[in-house]
Protein backbone atom coordinates (compact mmCIF):
# COMPACT_ATOMS: atom_id res chain seq x y z
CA UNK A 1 153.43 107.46 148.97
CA UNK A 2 151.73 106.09 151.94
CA UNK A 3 152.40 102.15 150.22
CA UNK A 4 156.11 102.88 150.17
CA UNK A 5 156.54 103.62 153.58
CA UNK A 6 155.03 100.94 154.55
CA UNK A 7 157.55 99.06 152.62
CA UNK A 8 160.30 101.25 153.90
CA UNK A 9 159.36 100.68 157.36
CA UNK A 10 158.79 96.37 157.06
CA UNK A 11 162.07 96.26 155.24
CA UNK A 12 163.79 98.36 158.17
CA UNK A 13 161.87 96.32 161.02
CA UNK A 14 163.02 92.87 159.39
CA UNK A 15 166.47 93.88 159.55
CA UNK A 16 166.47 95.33 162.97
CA UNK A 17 164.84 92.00 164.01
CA UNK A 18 168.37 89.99 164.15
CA UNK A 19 168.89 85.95 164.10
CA UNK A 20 169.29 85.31 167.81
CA UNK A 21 166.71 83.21 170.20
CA UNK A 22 165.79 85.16 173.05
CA UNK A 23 163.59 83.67 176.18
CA UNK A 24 162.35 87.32 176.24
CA UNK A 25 161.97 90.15 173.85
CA UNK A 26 160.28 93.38 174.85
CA UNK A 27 157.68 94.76 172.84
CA UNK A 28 157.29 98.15 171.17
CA UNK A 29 156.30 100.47 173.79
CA UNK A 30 153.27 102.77 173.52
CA UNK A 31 153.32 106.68 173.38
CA UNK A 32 150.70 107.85 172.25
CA UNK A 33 150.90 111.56 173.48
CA UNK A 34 147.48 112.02 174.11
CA UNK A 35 146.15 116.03 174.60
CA UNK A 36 142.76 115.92 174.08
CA UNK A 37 139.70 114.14 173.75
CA UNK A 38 138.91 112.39 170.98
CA UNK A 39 142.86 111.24 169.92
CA UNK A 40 142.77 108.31 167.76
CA UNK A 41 146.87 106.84 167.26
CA UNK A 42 147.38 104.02 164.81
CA UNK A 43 151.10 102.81 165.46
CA UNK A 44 151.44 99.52 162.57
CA UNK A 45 155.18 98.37 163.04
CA UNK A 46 156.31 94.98 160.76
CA UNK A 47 154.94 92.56 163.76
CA UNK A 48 153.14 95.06 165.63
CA UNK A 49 150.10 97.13 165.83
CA UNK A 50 148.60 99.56 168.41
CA UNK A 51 145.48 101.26 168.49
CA UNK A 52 144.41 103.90 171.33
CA UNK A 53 141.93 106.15 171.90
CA UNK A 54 141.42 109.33 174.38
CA UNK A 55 137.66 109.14 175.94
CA UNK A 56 138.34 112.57 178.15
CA UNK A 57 140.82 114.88 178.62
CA UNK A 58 142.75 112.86 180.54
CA UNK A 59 141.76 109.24 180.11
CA UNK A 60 142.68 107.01 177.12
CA UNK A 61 142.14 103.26 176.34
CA UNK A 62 144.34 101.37 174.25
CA UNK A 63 145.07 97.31 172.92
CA UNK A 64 148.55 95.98 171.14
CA UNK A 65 149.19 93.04 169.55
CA UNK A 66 152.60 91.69 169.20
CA UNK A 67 154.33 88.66 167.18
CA UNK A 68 157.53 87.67 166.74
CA UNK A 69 159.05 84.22 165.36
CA UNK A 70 163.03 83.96 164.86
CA UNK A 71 164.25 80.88 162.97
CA UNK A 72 168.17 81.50 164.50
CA UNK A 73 171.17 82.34 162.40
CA UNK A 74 170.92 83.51 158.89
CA UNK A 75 172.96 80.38 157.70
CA UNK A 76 170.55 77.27 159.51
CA UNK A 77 170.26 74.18 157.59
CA UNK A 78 172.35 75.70 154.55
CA UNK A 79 175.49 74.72 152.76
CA UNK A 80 177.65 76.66 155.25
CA UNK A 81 177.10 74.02 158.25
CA UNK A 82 178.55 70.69 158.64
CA UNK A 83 177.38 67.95 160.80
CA UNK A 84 179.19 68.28 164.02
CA UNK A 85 180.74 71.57 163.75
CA UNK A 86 179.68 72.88 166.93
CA UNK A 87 177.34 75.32 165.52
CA UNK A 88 174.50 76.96 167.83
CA UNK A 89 171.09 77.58 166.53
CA UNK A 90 168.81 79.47 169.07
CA UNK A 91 164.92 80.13 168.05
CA UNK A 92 161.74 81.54 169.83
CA UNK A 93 158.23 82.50 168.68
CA UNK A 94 156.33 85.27 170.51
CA UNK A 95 152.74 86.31 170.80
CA UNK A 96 151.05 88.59 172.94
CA UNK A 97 147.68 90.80 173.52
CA UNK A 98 147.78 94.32 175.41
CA UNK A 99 145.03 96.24 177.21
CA UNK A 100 144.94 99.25 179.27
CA UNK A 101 144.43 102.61 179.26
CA UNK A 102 146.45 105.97 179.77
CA UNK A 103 146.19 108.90 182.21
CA UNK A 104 147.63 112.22 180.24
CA UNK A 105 147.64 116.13 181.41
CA UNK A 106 149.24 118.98 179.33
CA UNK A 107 151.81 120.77 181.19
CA UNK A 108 151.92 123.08 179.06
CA UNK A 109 151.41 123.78 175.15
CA UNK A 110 154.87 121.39 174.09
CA UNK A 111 154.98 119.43 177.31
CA UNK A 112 152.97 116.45 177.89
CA UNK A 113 153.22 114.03 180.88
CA UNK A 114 151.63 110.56 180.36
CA UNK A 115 151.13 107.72 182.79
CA UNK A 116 150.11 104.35 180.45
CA UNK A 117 149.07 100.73 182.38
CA UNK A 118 148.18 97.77 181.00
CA UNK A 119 147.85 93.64 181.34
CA UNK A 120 148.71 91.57 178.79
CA UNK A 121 148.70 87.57 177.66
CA UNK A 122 150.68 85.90 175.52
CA UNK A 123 152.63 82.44 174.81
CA UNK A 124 156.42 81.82 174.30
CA UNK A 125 158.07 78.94 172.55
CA UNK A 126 161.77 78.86 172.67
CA UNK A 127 164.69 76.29 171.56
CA UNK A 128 168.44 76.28 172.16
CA UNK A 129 170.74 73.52 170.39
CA UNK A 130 174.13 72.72 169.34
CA UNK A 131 175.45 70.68 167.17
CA UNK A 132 178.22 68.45 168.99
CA UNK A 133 179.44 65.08 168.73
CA UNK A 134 176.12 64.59 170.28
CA UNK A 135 173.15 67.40 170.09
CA UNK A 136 172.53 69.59 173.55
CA UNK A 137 169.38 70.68 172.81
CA UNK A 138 166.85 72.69 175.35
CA UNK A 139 163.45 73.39 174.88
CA UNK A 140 160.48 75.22 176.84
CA UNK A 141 157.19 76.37 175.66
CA UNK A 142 154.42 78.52 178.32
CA UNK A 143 152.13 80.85 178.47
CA UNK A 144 153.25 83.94 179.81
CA UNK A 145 151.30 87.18 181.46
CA UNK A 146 152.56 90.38 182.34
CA UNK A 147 151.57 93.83 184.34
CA UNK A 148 153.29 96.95 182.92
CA UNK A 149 153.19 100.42 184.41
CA UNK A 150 154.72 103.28 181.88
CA UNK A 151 155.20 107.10 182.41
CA UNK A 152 155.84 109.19 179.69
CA UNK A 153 157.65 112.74 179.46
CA UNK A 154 156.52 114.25 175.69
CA UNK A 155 158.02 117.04 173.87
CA UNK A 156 155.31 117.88 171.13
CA UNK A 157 157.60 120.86 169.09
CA UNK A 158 154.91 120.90 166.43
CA UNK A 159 152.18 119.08 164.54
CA UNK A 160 154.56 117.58 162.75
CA UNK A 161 157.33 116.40 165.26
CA UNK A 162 157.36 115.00 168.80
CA UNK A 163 159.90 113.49 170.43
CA UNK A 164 159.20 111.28 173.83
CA UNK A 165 160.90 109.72 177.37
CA UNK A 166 159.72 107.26 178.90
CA UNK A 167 160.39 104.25 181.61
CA UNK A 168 158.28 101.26 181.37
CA UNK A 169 158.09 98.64 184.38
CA UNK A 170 157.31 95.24 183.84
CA UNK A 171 156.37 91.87 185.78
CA UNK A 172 156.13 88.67 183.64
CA UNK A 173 155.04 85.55 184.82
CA UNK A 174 155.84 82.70 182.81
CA UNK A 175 153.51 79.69 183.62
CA UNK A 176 152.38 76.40 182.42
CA UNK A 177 155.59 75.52 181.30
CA UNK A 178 157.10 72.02 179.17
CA UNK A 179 160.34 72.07 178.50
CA UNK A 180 162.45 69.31 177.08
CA UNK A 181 166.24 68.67 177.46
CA UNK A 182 169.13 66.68 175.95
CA UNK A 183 172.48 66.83 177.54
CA UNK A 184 174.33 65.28 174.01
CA UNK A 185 178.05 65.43 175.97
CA UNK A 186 177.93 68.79 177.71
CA UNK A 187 178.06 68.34 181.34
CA UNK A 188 175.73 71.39 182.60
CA UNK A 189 172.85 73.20 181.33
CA UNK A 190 173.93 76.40 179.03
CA UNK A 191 174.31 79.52 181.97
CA UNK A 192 170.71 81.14 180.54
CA UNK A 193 168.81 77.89 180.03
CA UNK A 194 169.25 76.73 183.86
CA UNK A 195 166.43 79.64 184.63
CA UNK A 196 163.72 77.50 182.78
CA UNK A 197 164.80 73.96 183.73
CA UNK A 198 162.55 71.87 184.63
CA UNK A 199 160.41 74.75 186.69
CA UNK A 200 156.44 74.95 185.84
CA UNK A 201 155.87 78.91 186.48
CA UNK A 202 159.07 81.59 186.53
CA UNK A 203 158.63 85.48 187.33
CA UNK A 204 160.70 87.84 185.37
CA UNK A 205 160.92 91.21 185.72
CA UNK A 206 162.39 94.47 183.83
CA UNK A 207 163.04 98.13 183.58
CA UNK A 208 162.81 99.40 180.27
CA UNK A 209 164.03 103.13 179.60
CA UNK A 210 164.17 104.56 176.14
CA UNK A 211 163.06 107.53 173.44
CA UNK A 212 160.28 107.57 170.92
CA UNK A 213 160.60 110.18 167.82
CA UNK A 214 158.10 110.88 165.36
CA UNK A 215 158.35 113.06 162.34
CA UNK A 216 156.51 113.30 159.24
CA UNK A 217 152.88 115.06 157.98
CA UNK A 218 149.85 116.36 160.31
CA UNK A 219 148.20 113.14 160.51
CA UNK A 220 150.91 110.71 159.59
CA UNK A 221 154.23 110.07 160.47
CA UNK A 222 157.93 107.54 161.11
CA UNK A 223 158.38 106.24 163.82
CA UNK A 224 161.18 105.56 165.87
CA UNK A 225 161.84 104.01 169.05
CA UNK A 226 164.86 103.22 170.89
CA UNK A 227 164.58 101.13 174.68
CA UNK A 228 167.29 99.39 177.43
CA UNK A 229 166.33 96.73 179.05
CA UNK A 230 167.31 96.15 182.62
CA UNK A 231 166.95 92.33 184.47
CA UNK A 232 165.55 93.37 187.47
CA UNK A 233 165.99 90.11 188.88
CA UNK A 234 169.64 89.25 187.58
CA UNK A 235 167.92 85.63 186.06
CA UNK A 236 171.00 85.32 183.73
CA UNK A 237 168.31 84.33 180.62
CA UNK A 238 169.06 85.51 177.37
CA UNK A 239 167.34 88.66 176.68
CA UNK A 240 167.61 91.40 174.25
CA UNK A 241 169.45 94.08 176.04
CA UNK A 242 169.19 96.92 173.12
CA UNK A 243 165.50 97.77 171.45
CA UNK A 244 165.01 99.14 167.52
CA UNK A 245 161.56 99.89 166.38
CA UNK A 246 160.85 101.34 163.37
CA UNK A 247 157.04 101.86 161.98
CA UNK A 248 154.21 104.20 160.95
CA UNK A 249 151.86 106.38 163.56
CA UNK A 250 148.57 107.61 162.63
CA UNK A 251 147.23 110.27 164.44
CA UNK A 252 143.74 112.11 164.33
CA UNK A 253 141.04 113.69 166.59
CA UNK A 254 137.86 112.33 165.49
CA UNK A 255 135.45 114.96 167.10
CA UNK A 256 137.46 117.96 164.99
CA UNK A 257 137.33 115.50 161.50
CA UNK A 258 133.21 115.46 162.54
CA UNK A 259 133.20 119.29 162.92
């Protein structure tokens, strides 16, 4: 059973994932809905996994790593194109590491409020290019580093099902950047590329608001996860506005499996 939803849920997640480029993506967020010490959650998404633990009552610690690689549209280098038909192809590659650790009190016996922080590292590649009479085609690769602050409102009906609110913060720093550009016979950069151009180090930042449900056994369950993202900064960079996670959460309290 558990083997098929894993399948389930990496079928779902590849579809949600879309064909566009983006010079940002945000990650799956972390909710956890820690009560007690000795939490363990296991989140395992198609490109991401999470892993937190609860050290106190009200302390957790937690790491995430994300990856994400989009080739562009479904139909690149296939039959459908023709040379010089205008067509755009937009690609980018993510990877990132998470650390941090969350600060959780019961408010009562359903209600759970949650405040998570973390760092993270990662590096971006990302291409934009059309196919004109002669290519434009824009480039950047960097690393990238980021400083999220999260708080969490948790509705936990049952053992089985808990649903979640939350509004996550971000700062990104982009840094260390190469980028590459050819104009082919466009006069001006593409409106979201003219962030990145030529510029060694960018900030970006974002409000991200958005639900997490869970359903499913005791100690295992779906997961899904729903966010908005907000440009803080009004950058004008292409960006995925609406979030779809899908994926599988493990939950158990080690010092009651030891008893």
């Amino acid at each position: 059973m558990k083997h098929y939803l894993v399948s389930i849920v990496s079928v779902l997640c590849i579809f949600m994932s879309g064909c566009t480029g983006y010079q940002y993506v945000t990650v799956p967020h972390f909710v956890p809905v820690n009560t007690e010490k000795g939490n363990l959650t296991l989140n395992y998404s198609f490109n991401t996994f999470q892993a937190g633990y609860s050290m106190s009552n009200h302390f957790s610690a937690f790491v995430a790593g994300h990856y994400r690689k989009n080739s562009g549209t479904i139909f690149n280098n296939s039959i459908f194109e023709n040379v010089n038909d205008g067509t755009f192809s937009q690609t980018d590659m993510h990877k990132q590491i998470d650390a941090g650790f969350t600060y959780f009190k019961a408010l009562d016996s359903k209600l759970v409020f949650e405040v998570a922080c973390w760092t993270g590292y990662g590096i971006i590649k990302y291409t934009n290019s059309q196919d004109l009479f002669k290519d434009y085609d824009f480039s950047f690769n960097a690393k990238k580093f980021n400083f999220n602050i999260q708080p969490n409102l948790s509705v936990k009906f049952n053992d089985h099902v808990d649903l979640s609110f939350f509004s996550n913060f971000s700062t990104i720093r982009y840094y260390k950047m190469y980028g590459t550009l050819d104009m082919g016979e466009k006069e001006d950069l593409t409106e979201y590329d003219r962030y990145f151009y030529n510029k060694r180090s960018v900030p970006l930042a974002f409000c991200e608001p958005g639900i997490q449900f869970r359903a499913g056994w005791k100690n295992i369950k779906l997961l899904y996860s729903y966010s908005k993202a907000f440009d803080l900064r009004n950058t004008g960079i292409q960006y995925r506005k609406n979030n779809f996670y899908f994926g599988i959460s493990l939950n158990f309290n080690l010092i009651k499996l030891k008893d």
